[in-house]
C-alpha atoms as a PDB file:
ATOM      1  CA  UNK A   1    -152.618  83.776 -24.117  1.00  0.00           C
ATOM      2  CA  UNK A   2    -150.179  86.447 -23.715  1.00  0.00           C
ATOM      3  CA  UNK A   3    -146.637  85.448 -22.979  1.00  0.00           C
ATOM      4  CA  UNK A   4    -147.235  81.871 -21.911  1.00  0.00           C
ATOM      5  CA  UNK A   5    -150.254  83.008 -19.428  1.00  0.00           C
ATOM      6  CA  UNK A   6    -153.754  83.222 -20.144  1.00  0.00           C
ATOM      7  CA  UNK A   7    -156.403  85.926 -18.676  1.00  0.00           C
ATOM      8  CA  UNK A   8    -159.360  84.675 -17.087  1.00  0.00           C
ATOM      9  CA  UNK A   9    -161.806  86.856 -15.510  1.00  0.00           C
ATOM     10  CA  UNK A  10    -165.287  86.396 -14.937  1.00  0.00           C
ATOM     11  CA  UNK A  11    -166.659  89.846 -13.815  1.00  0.00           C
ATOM     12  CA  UNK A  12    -169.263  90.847 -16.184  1.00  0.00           C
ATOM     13  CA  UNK A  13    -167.910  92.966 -19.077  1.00  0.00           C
ATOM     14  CA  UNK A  14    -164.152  91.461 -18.476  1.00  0.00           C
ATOM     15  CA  UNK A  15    -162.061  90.435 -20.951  1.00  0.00           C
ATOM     16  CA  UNK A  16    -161.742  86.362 -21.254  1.00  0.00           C
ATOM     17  CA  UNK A  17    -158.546  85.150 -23.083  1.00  0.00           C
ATOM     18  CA  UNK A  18    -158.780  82.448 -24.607  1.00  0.00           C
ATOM     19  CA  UNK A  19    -162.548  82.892 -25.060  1.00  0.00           C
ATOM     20  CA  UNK A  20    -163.833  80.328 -23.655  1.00  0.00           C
ATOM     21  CA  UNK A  21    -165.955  78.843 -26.591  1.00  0.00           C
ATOM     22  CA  UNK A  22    -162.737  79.850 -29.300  1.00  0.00           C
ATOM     23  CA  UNK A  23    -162.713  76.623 -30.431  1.00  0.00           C
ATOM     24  CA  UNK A  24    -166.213  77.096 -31.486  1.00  0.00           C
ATOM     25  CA  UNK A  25    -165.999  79.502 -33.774  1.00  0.00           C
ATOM     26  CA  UNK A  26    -164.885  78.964 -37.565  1.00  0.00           C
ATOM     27  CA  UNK A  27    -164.785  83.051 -38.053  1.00  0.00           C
ATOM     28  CA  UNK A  28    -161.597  82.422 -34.935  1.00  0.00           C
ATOM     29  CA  UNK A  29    -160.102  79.336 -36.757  1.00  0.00           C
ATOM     30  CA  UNK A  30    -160.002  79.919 -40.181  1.00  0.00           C
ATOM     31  CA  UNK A  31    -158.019  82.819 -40.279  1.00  0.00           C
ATOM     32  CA  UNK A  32    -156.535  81.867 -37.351  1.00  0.00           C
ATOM     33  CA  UNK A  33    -155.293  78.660 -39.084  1.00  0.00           C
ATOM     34  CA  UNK A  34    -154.284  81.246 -42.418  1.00  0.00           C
ATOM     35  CA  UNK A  35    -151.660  82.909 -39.854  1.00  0.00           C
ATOM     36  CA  UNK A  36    -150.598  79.753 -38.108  1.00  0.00           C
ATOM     37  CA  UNK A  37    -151.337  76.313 -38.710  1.00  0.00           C
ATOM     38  CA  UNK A  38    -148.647  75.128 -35.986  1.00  0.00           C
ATOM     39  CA  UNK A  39    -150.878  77.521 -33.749  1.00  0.00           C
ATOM     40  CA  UNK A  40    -151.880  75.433 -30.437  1.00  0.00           C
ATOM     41  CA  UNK A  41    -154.772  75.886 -28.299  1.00  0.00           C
ATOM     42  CA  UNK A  42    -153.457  77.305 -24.723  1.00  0.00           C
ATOM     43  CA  UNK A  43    -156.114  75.685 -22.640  1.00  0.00           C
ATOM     44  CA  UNK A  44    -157.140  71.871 -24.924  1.00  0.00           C
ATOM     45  CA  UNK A  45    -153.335  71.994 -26.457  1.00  0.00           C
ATOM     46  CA  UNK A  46    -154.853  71.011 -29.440  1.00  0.00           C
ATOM     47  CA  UNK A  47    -153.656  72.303 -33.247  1.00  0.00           C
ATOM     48  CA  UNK A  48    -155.963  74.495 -35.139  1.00  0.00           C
ATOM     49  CA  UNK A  49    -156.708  72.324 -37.947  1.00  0.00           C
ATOM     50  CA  UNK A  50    -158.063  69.934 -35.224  1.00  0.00           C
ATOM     51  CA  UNK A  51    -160.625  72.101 -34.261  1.00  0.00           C
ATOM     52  CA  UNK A  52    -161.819  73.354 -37.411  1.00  0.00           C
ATOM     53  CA  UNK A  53    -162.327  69.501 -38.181  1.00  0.00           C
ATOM     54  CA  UNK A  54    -163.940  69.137 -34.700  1.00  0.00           C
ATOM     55  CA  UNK A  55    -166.912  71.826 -35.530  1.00  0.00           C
ATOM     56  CA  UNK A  56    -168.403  68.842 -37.855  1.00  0.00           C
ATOM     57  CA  UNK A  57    -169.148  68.394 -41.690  1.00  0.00           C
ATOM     58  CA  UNK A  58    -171.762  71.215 -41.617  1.00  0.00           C
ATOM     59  CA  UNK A  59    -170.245  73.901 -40.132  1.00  0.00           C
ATOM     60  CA  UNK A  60    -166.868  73.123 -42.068  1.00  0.00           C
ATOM     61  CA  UNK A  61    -169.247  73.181 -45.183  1.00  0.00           C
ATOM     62  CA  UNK A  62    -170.431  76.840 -44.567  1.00  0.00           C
ATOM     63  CA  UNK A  63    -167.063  77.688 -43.995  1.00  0.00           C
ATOM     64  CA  UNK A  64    -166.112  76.784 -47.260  1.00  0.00           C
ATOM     65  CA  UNK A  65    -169.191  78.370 -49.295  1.00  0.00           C
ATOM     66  CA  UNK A  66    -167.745  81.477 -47.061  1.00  0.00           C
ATOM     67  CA  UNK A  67    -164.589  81.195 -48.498  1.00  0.00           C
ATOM     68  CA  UNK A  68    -165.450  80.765 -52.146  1.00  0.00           C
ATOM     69  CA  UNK A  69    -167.687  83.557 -52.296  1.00  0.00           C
ATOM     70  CA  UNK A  70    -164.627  85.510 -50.786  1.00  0.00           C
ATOM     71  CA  UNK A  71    -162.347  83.945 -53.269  1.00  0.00           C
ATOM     72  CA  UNK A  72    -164.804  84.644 -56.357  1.00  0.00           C
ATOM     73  CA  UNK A  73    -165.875  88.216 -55.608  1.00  0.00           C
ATOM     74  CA  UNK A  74    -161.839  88.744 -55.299  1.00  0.00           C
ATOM     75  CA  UNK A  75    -161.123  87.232 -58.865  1.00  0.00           C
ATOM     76  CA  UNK A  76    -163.629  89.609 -60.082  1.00  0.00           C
ATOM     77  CA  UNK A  77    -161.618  92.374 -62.487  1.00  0.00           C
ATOM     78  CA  UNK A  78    -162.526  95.739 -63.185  1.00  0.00           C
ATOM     79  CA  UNK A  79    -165.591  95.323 -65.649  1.00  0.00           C
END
């Protein structure tokens, strides 16, 4: 969504904004919902932190093994 619009073209090799399956994808939403949580969907209108909990418990479980192994080889000092 650019301005209020969104680009939708189907030609093969087009760009599709939003991607259509966005709200699919936890490596979109998580960081997407680190930048914005008031961050609505242009096409389902729906807030980010509703569609991370819409991917279901085991997807939302990887993200957060994902995110702990970030956090945890960040805490790591020099040695």
């Amino acid at each position: 969504m650019h301005g209020g619009s969104t680009i939708s073209r189907r030609a093969r090799g087009s760009l599709i904004l939003p991607h259509p399956e966005m709200h699919q994808r936890p490596f979109v939403l998580v960081p997407l919902h680190e930048v914005d949580r008031h961050w609505r969907h242009p096409v389902l209108g729906l807030k980010v932190a509703t569609l991370i909990v819409r991917l279901g418990p085991a997807t939302r479980a990887s993200i957060r093994q994902i995110l702990d192994f970030a956090a945890s080889a960040c805490d790591k000092g020099p040695g």
